[in-house]
PDB file of N, CA and C in Angstrom:
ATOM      1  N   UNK A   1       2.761   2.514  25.025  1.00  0.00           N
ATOM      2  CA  UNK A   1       2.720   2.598  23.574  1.00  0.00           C
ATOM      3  C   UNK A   1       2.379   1.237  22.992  1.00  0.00           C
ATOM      4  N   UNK A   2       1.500   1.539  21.999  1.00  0.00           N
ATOM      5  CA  UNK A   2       1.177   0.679  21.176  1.00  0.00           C
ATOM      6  C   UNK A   2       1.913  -0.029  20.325  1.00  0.00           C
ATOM      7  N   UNK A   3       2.531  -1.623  19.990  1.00  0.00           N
ATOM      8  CA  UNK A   3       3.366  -1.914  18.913  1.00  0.00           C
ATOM      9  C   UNK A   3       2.313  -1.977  17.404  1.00  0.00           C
ATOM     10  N   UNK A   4       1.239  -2.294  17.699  1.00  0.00           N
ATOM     11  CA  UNK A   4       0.633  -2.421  16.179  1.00  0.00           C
ATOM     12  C   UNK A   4       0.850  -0.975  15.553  1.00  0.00           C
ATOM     13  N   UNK A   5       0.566  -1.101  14.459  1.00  0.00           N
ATOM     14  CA  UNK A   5       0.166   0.142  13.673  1.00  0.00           C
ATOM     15  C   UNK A   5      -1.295   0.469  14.134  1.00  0.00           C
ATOM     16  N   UNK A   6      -1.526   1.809  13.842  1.00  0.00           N
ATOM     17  CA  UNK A   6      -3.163   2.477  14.062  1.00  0.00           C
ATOM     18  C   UNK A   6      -3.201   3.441  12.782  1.00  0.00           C
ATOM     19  N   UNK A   7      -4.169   3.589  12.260  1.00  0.00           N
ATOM     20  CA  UNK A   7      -4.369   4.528  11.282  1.00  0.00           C
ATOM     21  C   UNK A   7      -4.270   5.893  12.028  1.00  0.00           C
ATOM     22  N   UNK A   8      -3.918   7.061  11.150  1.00  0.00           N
ATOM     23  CA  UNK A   8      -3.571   8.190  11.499  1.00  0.00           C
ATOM     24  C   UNK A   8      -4.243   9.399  10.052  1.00  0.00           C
ATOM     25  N   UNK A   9      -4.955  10.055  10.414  1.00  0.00           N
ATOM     26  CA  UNK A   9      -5.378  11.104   9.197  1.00  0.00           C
ATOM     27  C   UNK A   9      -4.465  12.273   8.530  1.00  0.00           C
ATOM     28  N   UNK A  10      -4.306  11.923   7.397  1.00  0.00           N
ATOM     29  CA  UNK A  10      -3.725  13.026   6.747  1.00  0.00           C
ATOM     30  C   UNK A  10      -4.264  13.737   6.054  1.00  0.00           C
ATOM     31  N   UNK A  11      -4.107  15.138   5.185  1.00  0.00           N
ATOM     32  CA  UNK A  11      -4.867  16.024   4.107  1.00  0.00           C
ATOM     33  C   UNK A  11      -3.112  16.024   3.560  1.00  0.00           C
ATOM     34  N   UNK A  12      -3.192  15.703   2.294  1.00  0.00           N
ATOM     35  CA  UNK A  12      -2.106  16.192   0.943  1.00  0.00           C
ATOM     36  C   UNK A  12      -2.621  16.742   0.096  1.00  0.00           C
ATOM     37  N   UNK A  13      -2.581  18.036   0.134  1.00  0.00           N
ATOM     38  CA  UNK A  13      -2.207  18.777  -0.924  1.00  0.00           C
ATOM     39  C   UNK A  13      -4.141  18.901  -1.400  1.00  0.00           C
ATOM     40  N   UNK A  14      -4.608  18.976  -0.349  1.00  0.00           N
ATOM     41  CA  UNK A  14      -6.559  19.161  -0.078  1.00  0.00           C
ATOM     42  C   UNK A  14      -7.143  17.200   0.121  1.00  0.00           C
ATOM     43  N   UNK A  15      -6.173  16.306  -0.294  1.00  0.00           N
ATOM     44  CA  UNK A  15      -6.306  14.946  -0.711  1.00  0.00           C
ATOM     45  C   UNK A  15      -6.709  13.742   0.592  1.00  0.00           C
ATOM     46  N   UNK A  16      -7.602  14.072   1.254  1.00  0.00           N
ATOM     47  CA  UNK A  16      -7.690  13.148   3.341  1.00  0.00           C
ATOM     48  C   UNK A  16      -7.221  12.061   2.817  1.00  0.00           C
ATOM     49  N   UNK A  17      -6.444  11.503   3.679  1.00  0.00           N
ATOM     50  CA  UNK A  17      -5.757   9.916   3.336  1.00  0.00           C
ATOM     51  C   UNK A  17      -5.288   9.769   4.656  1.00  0.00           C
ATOM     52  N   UNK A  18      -5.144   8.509   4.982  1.00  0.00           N
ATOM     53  CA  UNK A  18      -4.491   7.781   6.231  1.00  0.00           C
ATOM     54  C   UNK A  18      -3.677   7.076   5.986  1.00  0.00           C
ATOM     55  N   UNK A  19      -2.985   6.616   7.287  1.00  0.00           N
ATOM     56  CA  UNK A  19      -1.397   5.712   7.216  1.00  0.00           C
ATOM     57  C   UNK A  19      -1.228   5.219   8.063  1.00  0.00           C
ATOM     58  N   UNK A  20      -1.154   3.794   8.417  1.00  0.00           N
ATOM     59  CA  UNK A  20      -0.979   2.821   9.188  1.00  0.00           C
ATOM     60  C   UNK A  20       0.309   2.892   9.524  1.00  0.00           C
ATOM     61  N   UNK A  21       0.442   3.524  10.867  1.00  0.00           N
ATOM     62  CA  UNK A  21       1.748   3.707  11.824  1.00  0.00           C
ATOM     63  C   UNK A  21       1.637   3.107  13.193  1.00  0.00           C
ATOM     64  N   UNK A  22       3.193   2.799  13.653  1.00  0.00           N
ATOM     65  CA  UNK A  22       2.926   2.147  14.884  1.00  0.00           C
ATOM     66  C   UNK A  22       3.015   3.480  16.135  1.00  0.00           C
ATOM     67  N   UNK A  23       2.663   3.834  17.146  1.00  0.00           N
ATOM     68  CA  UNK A  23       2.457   4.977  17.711  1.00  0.00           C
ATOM     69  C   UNK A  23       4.000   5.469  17.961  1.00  0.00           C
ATOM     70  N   UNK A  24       4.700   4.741  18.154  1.00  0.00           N
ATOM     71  CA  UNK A  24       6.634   5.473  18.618  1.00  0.00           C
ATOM     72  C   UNK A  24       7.145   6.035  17.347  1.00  0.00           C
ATOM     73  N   UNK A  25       6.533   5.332  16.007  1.00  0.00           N
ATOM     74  CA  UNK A  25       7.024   6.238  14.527  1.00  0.00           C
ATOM     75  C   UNK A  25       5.947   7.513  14.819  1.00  0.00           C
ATOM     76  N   UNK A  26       5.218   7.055  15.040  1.00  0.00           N
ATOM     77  CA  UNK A  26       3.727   8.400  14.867  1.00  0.00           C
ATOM     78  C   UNK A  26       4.236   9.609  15.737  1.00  0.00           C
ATOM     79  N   UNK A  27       4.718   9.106  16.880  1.00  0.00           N
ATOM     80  CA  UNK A  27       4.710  10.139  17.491  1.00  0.00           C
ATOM     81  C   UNK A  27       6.243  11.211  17.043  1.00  0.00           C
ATOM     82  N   UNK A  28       7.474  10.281  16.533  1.00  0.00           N
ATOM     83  CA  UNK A  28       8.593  10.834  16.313  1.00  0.00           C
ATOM     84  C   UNK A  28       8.274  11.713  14.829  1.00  0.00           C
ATOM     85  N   UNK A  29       7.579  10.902  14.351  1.00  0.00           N
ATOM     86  CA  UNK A  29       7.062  12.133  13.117  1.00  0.00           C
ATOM     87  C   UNK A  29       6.433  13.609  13.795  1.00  0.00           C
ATOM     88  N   UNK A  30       5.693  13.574  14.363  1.00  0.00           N
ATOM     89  CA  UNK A  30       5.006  14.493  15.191  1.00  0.00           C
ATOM     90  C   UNK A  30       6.032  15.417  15.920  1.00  0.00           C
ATOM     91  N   UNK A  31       7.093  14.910  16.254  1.00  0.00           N
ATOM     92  CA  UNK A  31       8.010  15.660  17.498  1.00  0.00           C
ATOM     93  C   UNK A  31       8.704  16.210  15.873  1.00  0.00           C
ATOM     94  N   UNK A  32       9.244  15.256  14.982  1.00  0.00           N
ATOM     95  CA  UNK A  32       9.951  16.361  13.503  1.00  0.00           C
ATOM     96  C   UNK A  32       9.220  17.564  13.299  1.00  0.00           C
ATOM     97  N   UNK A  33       8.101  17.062  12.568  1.00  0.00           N
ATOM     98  CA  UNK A  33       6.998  17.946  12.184  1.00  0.00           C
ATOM     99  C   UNK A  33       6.966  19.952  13.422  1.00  0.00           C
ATOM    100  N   UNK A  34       6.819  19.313  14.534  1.00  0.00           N
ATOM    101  CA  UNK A  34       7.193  20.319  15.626  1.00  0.00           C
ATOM    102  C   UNK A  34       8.492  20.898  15.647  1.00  0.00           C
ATOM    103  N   UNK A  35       9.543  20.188  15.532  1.00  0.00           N
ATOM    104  CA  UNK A  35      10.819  20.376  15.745  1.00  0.00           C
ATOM    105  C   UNK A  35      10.869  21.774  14.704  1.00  0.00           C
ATOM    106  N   UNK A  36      10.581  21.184  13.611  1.00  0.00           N
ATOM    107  CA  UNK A  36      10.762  21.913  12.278  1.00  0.00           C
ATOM    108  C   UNK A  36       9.777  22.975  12.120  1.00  0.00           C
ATOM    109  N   UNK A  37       8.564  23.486  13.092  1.00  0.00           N
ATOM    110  CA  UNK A  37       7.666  24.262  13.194  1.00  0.00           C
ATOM    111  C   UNK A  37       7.297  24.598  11.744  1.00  0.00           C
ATOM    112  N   UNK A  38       6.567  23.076  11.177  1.00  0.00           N
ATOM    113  CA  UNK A  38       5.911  23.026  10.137  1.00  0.00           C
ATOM    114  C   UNK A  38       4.758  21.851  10.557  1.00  0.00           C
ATOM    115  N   UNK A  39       3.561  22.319   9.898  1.00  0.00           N
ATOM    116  CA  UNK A  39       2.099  21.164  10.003  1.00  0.00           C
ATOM    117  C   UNK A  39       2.620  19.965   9.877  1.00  0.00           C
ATOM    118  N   UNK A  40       2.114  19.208  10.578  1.00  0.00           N
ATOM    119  CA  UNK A  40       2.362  17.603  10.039  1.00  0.00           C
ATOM    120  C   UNK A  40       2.124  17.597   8.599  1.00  0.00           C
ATOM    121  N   UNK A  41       0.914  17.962   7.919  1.00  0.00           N
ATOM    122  CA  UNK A  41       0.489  17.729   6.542  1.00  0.00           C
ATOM    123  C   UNK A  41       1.507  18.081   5.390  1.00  0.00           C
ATOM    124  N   UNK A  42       1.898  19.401   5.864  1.00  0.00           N
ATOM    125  CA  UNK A  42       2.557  19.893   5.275  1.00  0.00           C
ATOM    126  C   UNK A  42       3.874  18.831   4.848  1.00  0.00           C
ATOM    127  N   UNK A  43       4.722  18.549   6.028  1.00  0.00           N
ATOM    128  CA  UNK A  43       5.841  17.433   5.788  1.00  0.00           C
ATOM    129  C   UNK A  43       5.551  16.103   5.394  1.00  0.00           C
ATOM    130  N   UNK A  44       3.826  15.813   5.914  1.00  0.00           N
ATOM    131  CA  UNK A  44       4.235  14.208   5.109  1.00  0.00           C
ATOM    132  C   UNK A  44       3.871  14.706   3.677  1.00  0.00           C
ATOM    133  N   UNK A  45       3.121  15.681   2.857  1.00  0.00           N
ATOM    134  CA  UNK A  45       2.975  16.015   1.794  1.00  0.00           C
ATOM    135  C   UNK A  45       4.402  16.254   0.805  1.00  0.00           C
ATOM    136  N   UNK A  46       5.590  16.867   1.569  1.00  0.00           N
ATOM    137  CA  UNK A  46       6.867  16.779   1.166  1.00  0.00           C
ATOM    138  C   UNK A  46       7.483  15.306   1.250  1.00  0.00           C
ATOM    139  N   UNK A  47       7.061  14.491   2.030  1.00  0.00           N
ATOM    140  CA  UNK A  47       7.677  13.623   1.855  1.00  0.00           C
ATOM    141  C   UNK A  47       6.876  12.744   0.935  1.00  0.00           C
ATOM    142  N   UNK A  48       5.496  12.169   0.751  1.00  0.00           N
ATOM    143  CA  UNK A  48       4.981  11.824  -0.004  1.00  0.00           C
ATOM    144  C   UNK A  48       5.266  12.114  -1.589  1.00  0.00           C
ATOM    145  N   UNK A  49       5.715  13.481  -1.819  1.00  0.00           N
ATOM    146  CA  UNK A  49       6.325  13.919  -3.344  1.00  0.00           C
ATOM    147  C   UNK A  49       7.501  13.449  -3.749  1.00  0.00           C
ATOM    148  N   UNK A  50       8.314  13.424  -2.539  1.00  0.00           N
ATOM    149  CA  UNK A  50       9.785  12.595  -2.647  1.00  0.00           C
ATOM    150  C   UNK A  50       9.826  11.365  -2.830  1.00  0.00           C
ATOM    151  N   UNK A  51       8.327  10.418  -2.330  1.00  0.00           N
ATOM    152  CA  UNK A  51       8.934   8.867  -2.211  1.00  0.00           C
ATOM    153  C   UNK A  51       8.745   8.012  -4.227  1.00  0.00           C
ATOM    154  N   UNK A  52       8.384   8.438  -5.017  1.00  0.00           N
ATOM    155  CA  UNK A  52       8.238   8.020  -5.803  1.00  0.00           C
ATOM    156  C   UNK A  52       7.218   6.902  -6.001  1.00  0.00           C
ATOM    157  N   UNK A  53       7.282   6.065  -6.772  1.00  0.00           N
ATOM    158  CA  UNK A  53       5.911   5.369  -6.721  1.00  0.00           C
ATOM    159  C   UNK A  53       6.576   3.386  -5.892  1.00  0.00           C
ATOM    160  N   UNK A  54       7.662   3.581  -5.588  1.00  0.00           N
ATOM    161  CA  UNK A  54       8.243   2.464  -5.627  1.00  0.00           C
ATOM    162  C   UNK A  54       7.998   1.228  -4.287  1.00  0.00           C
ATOM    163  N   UNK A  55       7.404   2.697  -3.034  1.00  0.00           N
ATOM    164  CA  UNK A  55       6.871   2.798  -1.820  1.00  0.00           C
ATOM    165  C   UNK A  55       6.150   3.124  -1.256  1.00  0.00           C
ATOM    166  N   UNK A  56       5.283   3.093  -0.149  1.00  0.00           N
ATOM    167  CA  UNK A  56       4.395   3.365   0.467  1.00  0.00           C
ATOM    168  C   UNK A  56       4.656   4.717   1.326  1.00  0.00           C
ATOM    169  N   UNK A  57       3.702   4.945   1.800  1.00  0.00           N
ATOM    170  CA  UNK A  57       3.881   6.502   2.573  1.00  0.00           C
ATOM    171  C   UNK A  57       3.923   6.221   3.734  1.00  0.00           C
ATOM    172  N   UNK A  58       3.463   4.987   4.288  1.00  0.00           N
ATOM    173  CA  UNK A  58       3.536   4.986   5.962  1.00  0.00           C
ATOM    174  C   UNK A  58       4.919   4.325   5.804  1.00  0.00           C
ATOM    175  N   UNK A  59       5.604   3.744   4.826  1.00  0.00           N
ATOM    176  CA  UNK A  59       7.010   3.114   5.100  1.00  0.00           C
ATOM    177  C   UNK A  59       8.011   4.635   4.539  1.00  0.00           C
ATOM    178  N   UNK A  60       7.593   5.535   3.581  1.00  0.00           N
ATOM    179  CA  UNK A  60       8.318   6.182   3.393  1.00  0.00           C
ATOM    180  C   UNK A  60       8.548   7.654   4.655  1.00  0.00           C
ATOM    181  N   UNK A  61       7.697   7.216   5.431  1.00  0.00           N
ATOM    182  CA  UNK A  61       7.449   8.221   6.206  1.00  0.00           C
ATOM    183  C   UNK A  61       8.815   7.680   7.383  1.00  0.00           C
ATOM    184  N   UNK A  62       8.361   6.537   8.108  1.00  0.00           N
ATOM    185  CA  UNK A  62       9.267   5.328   8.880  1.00  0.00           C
ATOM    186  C   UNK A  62      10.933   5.736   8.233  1.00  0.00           C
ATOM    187  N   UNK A  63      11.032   5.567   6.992  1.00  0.00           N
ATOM    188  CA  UNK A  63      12.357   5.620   6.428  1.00  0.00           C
ATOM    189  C   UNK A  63      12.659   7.308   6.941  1.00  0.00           C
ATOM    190  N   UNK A  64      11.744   8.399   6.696  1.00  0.00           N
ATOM    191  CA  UNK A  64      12.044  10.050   6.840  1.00  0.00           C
ATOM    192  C   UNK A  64      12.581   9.838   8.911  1.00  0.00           C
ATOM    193  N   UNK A  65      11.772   9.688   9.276  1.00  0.00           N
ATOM    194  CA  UNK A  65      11.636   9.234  10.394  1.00  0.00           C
ATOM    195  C   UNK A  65      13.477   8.963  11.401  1.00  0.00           C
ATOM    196  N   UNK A  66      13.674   7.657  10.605  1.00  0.00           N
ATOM    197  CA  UNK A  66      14.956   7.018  11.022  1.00  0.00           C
ATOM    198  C   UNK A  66      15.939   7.823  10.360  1.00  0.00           C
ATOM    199  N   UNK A  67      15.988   8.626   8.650  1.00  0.00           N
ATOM    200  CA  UNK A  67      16.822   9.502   8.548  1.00  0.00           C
ATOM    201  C   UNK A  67      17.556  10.387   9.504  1.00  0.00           C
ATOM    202  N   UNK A  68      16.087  11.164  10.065  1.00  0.00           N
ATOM    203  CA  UNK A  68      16.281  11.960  10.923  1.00  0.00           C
ATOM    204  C   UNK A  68      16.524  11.775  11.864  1.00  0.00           C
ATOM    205  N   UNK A  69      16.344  10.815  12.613  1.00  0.00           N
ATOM    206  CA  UNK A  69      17.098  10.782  13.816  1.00  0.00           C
ATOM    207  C   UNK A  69      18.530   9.940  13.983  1.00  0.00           C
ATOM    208  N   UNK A  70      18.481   9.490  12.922  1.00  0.00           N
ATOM    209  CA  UNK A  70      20.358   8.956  12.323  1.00  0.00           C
ATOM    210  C   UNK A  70      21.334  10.534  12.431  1.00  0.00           C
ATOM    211  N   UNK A  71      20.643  11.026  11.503  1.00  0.00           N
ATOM    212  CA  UNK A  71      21.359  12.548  11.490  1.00  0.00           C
ATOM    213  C   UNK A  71      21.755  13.393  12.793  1.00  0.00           C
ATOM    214  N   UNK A  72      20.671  13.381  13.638  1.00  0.00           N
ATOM    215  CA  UNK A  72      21.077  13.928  14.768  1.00  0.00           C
ATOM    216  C   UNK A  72      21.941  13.222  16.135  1.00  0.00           C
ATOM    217  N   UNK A  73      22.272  11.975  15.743  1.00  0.00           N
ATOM    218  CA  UNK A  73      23.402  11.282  16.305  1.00  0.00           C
ATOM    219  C   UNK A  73      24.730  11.803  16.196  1.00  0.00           C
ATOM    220  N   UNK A  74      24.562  12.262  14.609  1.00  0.00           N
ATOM    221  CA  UNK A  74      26.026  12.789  13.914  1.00  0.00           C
ATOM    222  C   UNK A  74      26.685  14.065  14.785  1.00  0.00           C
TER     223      UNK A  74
END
């Protein structure tokens, strides 16, 4: 695994956009996204609506990311 970030393609809501992720966030998004047997697009599009304007989407994604796997420690 890669430590840099790599761009990654998204569609929101019809909208193509990318997000500079490092591949161990990329991929744990990917294993949620599965987990939850929903599109990737679909969830970063939910999460993108949630982050407000205050943050970025590849950090708000990172933050969804570590939520979730905080939670499943519990």
């Amino acid at each position: 695994m890669n430590g840099r970030p790599r761009k990654h393609s998204l569609t929101l809501r019809g909208h193509r956009t990318s997000v500079s992720l490092e591949d161990a966030f990329w991929q744990a998004f990917c294993d949620i996204a599965r987990d939850q047997a929903r599109p990737i697009n679909d969830l970063a599009a939910e999460i993108d609506e949630e982050r407000g304007t205050e943050m970025g989407l590849a950090t708000a994604i990172r933050l969804h990311v570590l939520r979730t796997l905080q939670a499943r420690l519990k």
